[in-house]
Protein backbone atom coordinates (compact mmCIF):
# COMPACT_ATOMS: atom_id res chain seq x y z
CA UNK A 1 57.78 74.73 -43.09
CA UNK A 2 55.50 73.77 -40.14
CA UNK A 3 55.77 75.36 -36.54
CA UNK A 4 56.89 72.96 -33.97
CA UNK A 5 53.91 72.34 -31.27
CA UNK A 6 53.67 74.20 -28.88
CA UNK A 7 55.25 72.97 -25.66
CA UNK A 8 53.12 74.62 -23.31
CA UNK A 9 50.01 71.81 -23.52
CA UNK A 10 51.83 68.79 -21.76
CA UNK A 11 52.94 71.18 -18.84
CA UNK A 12 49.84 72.41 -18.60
CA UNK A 13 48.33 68.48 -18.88
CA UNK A 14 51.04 68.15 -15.96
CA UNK A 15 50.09 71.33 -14.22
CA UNK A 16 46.60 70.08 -14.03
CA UNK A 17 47.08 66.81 -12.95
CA UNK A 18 49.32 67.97 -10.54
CA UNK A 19 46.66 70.66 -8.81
CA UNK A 20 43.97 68.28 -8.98
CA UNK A 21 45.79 65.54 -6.72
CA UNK A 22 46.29 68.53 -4.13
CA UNK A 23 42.81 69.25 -3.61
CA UNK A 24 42.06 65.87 -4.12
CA UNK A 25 44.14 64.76 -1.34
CA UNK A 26 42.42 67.98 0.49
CA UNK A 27 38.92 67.12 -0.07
CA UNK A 28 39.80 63.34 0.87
CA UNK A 29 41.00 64.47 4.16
CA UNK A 30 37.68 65.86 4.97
CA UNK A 31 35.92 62.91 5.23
CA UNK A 32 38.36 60.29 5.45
CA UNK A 33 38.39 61.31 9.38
CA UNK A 34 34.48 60.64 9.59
CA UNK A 35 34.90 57.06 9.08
CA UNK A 36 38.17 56.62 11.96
CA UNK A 37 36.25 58.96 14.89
CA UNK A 38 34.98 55.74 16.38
CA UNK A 39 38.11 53.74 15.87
CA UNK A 40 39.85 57.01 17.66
CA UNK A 41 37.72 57.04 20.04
CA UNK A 42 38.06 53.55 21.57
CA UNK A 43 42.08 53.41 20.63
CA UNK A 44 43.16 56.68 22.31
CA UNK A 45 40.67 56.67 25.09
CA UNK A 46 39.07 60.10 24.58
CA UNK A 47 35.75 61.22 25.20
CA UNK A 48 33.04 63.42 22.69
CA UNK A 49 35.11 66.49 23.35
CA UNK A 50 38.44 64.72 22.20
CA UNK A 51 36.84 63.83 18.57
CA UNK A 52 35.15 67.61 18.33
CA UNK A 53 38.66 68.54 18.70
CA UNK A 54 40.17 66.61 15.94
CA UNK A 55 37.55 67.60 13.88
CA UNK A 56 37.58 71.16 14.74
CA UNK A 57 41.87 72.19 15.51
CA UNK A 58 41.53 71.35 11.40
CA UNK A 59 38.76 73.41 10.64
CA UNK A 60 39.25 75.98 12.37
CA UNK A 61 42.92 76.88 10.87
CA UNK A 62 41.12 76.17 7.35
CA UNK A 63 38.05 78.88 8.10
CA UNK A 64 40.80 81.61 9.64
CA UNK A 65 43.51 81.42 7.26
CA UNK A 66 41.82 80.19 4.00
CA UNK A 67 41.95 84.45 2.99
CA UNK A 68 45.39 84.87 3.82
CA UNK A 69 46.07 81.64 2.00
CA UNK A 70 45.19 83.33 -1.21
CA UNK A 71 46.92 86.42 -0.35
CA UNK A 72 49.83 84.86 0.73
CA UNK A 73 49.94 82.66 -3.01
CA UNK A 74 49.62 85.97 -5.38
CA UNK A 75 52.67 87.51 -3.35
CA UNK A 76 54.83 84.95 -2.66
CA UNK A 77 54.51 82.63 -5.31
CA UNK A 78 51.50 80.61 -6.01
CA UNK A 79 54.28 77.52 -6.62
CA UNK A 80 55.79 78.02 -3.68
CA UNK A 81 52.72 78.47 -1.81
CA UNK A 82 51.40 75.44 -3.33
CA UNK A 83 54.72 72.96 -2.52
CA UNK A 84 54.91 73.97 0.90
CA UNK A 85 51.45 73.55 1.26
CA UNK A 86 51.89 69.88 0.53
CA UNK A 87 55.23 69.58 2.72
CA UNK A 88 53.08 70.78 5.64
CA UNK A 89 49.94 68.89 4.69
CA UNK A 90 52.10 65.61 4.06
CA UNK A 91 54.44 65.98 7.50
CA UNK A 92 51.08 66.88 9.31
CA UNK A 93 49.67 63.53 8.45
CA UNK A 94 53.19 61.80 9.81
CA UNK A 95 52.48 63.76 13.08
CA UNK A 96 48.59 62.68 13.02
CA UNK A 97 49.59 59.00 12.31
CA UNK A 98 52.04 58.86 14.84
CA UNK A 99 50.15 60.28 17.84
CA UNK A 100 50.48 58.50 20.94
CA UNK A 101 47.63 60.78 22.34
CA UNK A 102 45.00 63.45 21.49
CA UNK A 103 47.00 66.21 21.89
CA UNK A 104 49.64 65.43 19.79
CA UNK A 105 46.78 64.41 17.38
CA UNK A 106 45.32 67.83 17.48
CA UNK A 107 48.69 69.26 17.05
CA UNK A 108 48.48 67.46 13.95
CA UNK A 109 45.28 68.23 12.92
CA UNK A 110 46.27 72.02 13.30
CA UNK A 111 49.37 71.67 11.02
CA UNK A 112 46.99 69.78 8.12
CA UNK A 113 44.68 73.08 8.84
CA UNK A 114 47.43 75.25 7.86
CA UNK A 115 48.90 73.13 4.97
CA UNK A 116 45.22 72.72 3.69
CA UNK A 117 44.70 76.42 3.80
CA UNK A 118 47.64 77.24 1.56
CA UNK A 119 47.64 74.46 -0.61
CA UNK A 120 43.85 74.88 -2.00
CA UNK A 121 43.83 78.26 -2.97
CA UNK A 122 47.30 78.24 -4.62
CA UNK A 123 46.17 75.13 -6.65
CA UNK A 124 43.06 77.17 -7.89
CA UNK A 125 45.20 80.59 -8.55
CA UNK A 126 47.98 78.53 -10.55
CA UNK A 127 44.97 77.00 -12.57
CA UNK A 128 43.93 80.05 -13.69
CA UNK A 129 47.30 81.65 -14.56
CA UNK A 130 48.25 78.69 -16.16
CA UNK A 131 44.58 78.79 -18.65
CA UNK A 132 44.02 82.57 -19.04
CA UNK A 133 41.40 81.73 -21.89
CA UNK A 134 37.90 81.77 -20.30
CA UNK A 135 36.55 78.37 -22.13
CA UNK A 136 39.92 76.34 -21.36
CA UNK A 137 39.60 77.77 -18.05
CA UNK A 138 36.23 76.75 -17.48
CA UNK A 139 37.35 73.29 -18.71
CA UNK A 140 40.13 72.91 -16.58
CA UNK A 141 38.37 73.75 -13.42
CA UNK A 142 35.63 71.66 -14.35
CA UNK A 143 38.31 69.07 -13.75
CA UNK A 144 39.76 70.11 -10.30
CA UNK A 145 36.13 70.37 -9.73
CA UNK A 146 35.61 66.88 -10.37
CA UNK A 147 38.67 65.56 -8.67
CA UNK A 148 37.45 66.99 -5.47
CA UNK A 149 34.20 65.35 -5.52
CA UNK A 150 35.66 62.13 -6.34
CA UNK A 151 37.74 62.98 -2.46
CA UNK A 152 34.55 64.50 -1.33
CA UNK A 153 32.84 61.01 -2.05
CA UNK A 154 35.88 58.35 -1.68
CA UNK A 155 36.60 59.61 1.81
CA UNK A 156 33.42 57.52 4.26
CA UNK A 157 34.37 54.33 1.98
CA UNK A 158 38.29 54.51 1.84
CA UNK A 159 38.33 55.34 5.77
CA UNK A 160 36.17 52.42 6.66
CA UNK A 161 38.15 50.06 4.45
CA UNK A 162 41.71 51.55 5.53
CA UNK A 163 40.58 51.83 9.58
CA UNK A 164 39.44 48.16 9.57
CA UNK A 165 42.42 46.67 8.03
CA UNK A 166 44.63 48.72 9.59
CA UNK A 167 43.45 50.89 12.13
CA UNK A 168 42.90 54.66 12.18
CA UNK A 169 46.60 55.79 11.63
CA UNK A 170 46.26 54.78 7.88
CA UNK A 171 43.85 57.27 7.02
CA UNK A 172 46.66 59.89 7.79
CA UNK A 173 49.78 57.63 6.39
CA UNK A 174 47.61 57.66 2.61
CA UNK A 175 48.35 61.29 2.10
CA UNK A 176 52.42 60.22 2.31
CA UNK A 177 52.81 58.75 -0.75
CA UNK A 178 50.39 61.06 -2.65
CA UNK A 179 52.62 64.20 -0.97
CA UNK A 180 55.57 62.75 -1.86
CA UNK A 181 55.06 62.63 -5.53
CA UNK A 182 52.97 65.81 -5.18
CA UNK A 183 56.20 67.20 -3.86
CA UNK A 184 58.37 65.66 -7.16
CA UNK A 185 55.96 66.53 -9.62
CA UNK A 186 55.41 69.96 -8.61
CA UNK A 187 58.98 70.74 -8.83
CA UNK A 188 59.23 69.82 -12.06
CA UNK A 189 55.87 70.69 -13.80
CA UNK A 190 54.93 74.08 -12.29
CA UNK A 191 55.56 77.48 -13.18
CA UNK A 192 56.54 80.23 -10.42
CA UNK A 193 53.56 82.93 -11.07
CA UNK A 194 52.71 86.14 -8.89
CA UNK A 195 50.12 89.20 -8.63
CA UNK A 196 52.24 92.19 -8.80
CA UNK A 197 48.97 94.01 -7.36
CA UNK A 198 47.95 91.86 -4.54
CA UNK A 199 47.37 93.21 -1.57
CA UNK A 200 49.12 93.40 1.83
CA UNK A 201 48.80 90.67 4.14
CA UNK A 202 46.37 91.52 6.72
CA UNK A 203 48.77 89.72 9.80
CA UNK A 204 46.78 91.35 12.93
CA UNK A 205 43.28 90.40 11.52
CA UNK A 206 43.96 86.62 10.90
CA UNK A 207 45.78 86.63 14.20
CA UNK A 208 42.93 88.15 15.50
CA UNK A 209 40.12 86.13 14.01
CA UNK A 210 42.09 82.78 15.03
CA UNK A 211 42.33 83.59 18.74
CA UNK A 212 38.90 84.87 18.71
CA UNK A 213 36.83 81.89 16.83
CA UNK A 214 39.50 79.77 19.02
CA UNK A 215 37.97 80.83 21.99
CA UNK A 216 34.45 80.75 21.27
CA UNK A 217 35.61 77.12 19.99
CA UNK A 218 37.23 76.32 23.00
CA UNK A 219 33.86 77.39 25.67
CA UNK A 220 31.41 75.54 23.33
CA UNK A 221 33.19 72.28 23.36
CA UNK A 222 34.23 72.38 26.86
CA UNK A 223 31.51 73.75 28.34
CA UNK A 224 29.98 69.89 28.66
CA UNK A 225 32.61 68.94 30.38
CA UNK A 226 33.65 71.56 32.85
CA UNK A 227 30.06 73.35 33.01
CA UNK A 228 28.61 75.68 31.79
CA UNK A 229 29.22 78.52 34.52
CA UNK A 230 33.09 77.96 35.87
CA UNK A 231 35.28 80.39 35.38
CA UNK A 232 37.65 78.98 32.41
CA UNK A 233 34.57 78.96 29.83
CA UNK A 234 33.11 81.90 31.04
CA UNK A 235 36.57 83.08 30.85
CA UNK A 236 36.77 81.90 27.13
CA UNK A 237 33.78 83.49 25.75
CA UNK A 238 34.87 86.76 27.45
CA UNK A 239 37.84 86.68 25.46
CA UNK A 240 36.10 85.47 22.41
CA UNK A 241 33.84 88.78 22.73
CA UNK A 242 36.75 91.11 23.23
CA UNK A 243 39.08 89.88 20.76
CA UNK A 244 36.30 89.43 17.67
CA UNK A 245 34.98 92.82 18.55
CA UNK A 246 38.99 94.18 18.39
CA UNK A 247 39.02 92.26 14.95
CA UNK A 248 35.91 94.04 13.57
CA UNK A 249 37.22 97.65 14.76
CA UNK A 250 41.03 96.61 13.19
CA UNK A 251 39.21 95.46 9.91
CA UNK A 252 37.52 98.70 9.83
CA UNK A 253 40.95 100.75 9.58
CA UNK A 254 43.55 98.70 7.83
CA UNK A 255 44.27 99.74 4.66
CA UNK A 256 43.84 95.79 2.98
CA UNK A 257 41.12 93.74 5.61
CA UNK A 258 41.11 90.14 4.95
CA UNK A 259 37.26 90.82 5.71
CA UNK A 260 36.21 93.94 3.70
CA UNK A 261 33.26 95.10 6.26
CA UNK A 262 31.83 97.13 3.78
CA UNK A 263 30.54 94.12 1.56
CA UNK A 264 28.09 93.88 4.07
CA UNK A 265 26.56 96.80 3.74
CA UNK A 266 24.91 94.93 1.08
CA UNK A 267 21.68 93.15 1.70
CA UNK A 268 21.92 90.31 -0.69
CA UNK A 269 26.10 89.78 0.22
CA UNK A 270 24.81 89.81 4.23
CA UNK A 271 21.95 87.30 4.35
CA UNK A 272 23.97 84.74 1.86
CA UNK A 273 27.28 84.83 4.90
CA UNK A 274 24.29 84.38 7.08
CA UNK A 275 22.72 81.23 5.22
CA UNK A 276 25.99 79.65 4.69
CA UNK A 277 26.98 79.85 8.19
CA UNK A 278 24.19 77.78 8.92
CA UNK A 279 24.49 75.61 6.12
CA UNK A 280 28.11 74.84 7.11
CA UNK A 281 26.75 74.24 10.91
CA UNK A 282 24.08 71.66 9.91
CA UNK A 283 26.25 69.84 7.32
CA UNK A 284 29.43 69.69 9.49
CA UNK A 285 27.96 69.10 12.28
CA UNK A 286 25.31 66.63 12.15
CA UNK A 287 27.85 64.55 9.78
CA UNK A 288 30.26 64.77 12.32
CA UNK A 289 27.92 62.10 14.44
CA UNK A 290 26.83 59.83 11.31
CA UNK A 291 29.33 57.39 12.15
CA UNK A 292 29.36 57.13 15.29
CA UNK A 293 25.38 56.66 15.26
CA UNK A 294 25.99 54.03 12.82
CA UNK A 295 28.48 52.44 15.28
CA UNK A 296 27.91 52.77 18.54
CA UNK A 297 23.79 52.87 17.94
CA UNK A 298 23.02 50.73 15.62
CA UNK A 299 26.38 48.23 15.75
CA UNK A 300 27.78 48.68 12.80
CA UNK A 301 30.97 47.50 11.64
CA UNK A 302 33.42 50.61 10.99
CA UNK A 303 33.55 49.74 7.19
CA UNK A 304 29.98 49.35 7.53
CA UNK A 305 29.37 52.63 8.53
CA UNK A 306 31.43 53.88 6.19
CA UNK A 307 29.33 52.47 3.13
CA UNK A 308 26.20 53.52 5.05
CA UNK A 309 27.17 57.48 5.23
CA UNK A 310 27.65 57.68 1.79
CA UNK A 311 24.31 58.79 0.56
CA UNK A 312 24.71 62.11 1.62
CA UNK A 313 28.26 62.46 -0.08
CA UNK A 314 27.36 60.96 -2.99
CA UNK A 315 23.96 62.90 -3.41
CA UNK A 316 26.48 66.00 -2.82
CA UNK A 317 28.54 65.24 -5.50
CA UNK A 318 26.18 64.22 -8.07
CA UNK A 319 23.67 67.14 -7.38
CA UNK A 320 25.63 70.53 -6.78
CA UNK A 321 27.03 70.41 -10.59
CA UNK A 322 23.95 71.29 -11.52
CA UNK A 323 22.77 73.28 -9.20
CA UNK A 324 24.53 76.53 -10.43
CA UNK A 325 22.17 75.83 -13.27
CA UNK A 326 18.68 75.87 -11.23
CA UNK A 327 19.70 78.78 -9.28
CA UNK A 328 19.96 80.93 -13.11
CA UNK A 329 17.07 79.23 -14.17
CA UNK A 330 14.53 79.50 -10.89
CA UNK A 331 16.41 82.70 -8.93
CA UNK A 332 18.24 82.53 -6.01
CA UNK A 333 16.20 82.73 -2.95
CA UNK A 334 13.86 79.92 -4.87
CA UNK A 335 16.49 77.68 -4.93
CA UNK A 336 17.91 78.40 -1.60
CA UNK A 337 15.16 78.41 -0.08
CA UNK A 338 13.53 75.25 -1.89
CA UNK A 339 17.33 73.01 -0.70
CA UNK A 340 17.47 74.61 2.70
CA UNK A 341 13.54 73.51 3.46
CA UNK A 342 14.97 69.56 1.58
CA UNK A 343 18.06 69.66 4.37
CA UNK A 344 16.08 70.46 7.61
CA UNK A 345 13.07 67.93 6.77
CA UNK A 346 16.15 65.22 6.22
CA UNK A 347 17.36 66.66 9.47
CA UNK A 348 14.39 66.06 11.63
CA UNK A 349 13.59 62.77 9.90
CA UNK A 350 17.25 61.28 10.88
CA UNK A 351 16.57 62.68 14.71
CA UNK A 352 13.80 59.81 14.88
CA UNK A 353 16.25 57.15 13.41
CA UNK A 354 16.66 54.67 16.08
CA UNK A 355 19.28 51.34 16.67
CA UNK A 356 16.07 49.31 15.52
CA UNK A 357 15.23 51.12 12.44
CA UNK A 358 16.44 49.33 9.24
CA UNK A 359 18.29 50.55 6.72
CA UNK A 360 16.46 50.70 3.97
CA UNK A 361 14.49 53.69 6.53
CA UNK A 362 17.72 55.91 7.06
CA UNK A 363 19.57 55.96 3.32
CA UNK A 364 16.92 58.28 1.85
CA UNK A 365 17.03 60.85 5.25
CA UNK A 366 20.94 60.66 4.08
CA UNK A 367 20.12 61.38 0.54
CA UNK A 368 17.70 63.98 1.13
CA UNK A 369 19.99 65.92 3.27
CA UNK A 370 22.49 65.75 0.84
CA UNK A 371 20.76 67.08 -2.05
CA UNK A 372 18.93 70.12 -0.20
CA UNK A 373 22.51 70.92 0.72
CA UNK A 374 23.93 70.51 -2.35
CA UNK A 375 21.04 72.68 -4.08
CA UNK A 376 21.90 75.57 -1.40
CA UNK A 377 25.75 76.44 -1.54
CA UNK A 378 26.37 77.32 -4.90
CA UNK A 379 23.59 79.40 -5.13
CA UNK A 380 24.56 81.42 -2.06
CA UNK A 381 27.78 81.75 -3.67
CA UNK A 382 26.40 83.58 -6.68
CA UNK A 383 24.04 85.49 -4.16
CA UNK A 384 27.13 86.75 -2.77
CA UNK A 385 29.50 87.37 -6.16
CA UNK A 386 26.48 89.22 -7.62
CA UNK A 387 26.29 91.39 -4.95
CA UNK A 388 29.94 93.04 -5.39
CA UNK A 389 31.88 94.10 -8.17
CA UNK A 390 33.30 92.33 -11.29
CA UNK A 391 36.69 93.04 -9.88
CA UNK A 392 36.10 91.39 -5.95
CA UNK A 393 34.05 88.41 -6.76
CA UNK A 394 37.18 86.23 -6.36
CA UNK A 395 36.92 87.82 -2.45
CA UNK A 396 33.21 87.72 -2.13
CA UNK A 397 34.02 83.53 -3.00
CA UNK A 398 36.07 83.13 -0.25
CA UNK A 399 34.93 84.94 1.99
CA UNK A 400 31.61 82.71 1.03
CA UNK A 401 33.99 79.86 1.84
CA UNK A 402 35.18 81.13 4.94
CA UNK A 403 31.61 81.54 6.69
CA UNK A 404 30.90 77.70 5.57
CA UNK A 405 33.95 77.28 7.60
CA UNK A 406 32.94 78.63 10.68
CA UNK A 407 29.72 77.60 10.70
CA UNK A 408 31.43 73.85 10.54
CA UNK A 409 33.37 74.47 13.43
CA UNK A 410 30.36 75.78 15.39
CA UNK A 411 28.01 73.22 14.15
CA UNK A 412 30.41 70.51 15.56
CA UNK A 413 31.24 72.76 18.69
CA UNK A 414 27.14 73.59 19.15
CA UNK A 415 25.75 69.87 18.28
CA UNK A 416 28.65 68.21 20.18
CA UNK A 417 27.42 70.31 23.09
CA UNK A 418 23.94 69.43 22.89
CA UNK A 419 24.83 65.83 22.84
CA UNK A 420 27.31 65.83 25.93
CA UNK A 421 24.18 68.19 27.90
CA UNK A 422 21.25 65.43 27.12
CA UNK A 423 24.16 62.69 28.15
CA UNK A 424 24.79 64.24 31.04
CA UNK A 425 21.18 64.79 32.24
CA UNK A 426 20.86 60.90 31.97
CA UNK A 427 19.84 60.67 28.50
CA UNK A 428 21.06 57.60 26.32
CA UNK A 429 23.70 58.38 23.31
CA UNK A 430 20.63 57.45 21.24
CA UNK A 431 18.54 60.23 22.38
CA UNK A 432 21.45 62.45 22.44
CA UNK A 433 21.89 62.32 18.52
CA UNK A 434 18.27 62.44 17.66
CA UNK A 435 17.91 65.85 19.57
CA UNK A 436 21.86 66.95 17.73
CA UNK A 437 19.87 65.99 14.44
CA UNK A 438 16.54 68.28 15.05
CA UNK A 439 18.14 70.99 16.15
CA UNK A 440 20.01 71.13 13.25
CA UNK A 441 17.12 70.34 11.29
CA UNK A 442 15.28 73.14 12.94
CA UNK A 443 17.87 75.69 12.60
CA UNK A 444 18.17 74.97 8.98
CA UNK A 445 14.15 74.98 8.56
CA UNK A 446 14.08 78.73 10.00
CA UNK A 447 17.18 79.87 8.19
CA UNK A 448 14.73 78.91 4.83
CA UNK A 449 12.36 81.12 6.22
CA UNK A 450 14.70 83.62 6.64
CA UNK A 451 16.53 83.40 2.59
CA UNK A 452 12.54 83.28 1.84
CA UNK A 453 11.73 86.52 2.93
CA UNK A 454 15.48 88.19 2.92
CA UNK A 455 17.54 86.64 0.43
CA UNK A 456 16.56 89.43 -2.55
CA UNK A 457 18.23 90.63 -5.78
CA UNK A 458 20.76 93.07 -4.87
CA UNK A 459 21.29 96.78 -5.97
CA UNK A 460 24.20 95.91 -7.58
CA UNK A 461 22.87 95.14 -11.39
CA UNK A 462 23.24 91.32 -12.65
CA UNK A 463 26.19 90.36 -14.46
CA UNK A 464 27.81 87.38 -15.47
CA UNK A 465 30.51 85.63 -13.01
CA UNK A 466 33.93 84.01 -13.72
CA UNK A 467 33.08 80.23 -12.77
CA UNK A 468 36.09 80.42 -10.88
CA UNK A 469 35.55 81.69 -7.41
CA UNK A 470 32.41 79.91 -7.43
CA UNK A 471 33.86 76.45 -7.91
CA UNK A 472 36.26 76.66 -5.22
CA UNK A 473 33.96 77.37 -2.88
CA UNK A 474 31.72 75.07 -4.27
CA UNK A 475 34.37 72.08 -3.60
CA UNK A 476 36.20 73.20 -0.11
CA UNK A 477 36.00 70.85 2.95
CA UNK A 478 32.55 70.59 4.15
């Protein structure tokens, strides 16, 4: 008599489908806004600062509660965590789309930060409960993978198309629909699973880190604007010192730390968080001003723009697949090294891009700095999962993730900074960009030097990794 199939295959077909759309929608989000900053800009009436702030309020709340996020899944309910998640994401973008002004915008913007942060890593935990066999696994992440670089690469092209036909409140009403059935599906198609052994929620270290990268956020993007010197920013990086220096003694004595301080006691874990703090500085924040330079320097049409970004996405997406692969083949600090060095050339070649240079001059700048990038952040994840145990490299991932994250918000914090300064010593918008673009290009040129000589094999001994860990961090907002 034959068995009856088992019914677990289409739910988990479902289940997949279902996480996939999530951190598609996620991904999409990232660089969806890109494309609308100029649009925003001339609608809303805000200066520089105003767009670092929609860029950064999301961030931000991504970087300091991405940890918790997981945490918060395994305890609670990585269903639950997931669904509301998407409820927050979805009536964030409602908020964002309705904004009569920039703060209610960034209000927004903070609310997608938090749905974002406990959407992604629930979708990746319920993946993995869902296929505990390592092959299927690997299979099945592959997929959410994939998904994410399709958002990764759709975003410059879908916000150009969506801002010129309707403006930039569309790029926030498009997650809506793909919430709502989020929302429907989920209900029906997941299964409620939990970590009986996670740990305790570490409440006074992410409240800690928020207020404390908040700050230092807040003094470098306002500095421009209200000086350097006056008391409120001096006032803010005060604060910023005090309450990150509370967070590192606090993290030192809790019994769970979102940020285990000891992983840093190793060499190899250290200098990768180093390296990826500047690789999330240069990447955020020079592609925080690629359309805008394509706008308001060279002329371009919004949708325009939007087409002519996409190089670097695309070179992203088609390049860090494989770059997992060079890193086992040619060694870490190689390959880190050899991308980093690709990234800050690309760097210093856009900063002497100018409104007459064609084209066919500035794609392959895009392109290069996309594939040095892409060639550098999944290697400095495996840097950092080698150097820990079998049993944290889950952790060691995010917290991998989690310095890309700040390093975004201070790369479009830092650069936006360096802009408003050369602006406001009479310097054109032109010139401001080119210098955003070398410093980033020289920061990332010394932080190669600095993998070249530092980033060694660590005394832990090599081991194989669960793909896992390393493909979420692989595929979180740049």
């Amino acid at each position: 008599m034959k068995s009856a199939p088992p019914v677990a295959v289409p739910n988990r077909a479902a289940l997949l489908t279902v996480t996939c759309l999530g951190q598609f929608m996620v991904l999409l989000d990232n660089t969806i806004v890109g494309a609308a900053l100029p649009d925003m800009q001339q609608r809303l009436h805000i200066e520089l600062t105003g767009l670092q702030w929609i860029v950064d309020a999301y961030v931000l709340l991504v970087a300091m509660l991405l940890l918790s996020g997981g945490v918060f899944a395994d305890r609670f309910g990585r269903k639950r965590m997931y669904l509301a998640g998407v409820v927050v994401f979805t009536a964030a973008s409602v908020v964002c789309s309705a904004a009569p002004s920039l703060g209610w915008l960034v209000v927004g913007r903070v609310l997608q930060g938090i749905g974002a942060a406990a959407l992604s890593p629930a979708s990746l935990t319920l993946l993995a409960a869902a296929y505990p066999v390592p092959q299927e696994r690997v299979r099945a992440i592959g997929l959410w993978a994939g998904f994410s670089g399709i958002g990764l690469a759709a975003g410059p092209l879908a916000g150009g198309v969506l801002v010129e036909a309707f403006g930039w409140p569309a790029i926030f009403l498009v997650n809506v629909p793909v919430g709502a059935v989020l929302l429907v599906a989920g209900l029906r198609v997941l299964d409620e699973s939990r970590n009986p052994n996670a740990p305790s929620i570490d409440v006074p270290g992410t409240v800690l880190s928020v207020l404390g990268v908040g700050a230092l956020t807040y003094g470098l993007i306002e500095g421009g604007a209200r000086g350097w010197t006056s008391p409120v920013i001096l006032s803010s990086f005060a604060a910023a010192a005090v309450l990150l220096a509370v967070f590192v003694v606090v993290e030192g004595r809790v019994s769970a730390p979102m940020l285990p301080l000891r992983l840093f006691r190793q060499r190899l874990f250290t200098v990768s968080n180093t390296a990826m703090i500047v690789v999330g500085f240069a990447l955020m924040g020079s592609s925080f001003f690629f359309s805008q330079f394509f706008v308001y320097v060279q002329g371009s049409s919004i949708l325009r723009a939007g087409v002519q970004t996409l190089p670097a996405t695309l070179a992203m997406v088609v390049i860090s697949p494989f770059a997992g692969r060079f890193a086992a083949r040619y060694g870490f600090r190689i390959m880190v090294t050899f991308g980093l060095i690709l990234a800050g050339l690309g760097l210093l070649a856009l900063g002497f891009v100018h409104a007459d240079t064609g084209y066919t001059n500035v794609w392959w700048r895009l392109a290069v700095v996309g594939i040095g990038f892409a060639l550098t952040m999944s290697p400095l994840t495996g840097a950092a999962i080698q150097s820990v145990s079998p049993q944290e490299g889950g952790l060691a991932s995010g917290v991998s993730s989690t310095t890309r994250q700040i390093g975004a918000v201070l790369g479009v914090a830092v650069l936006g900074a360096v802009v408003r300064t050369r602006e406001s010593g009479g310097a054109s918008l032109e010139d401001g960009l080119n210098s955003a673009f070398v410093v980033a290009g020289v920061v990332t040129l010394a932080t190669a030097v600095f993998t070249g000589l530092w980033l060694t094999r660590s005394t832990q001994r090599s081991r194989p990794t669960s793909p896992t860990p390393r493909v979420a961090e692989d595929t979180m907002s740049h």
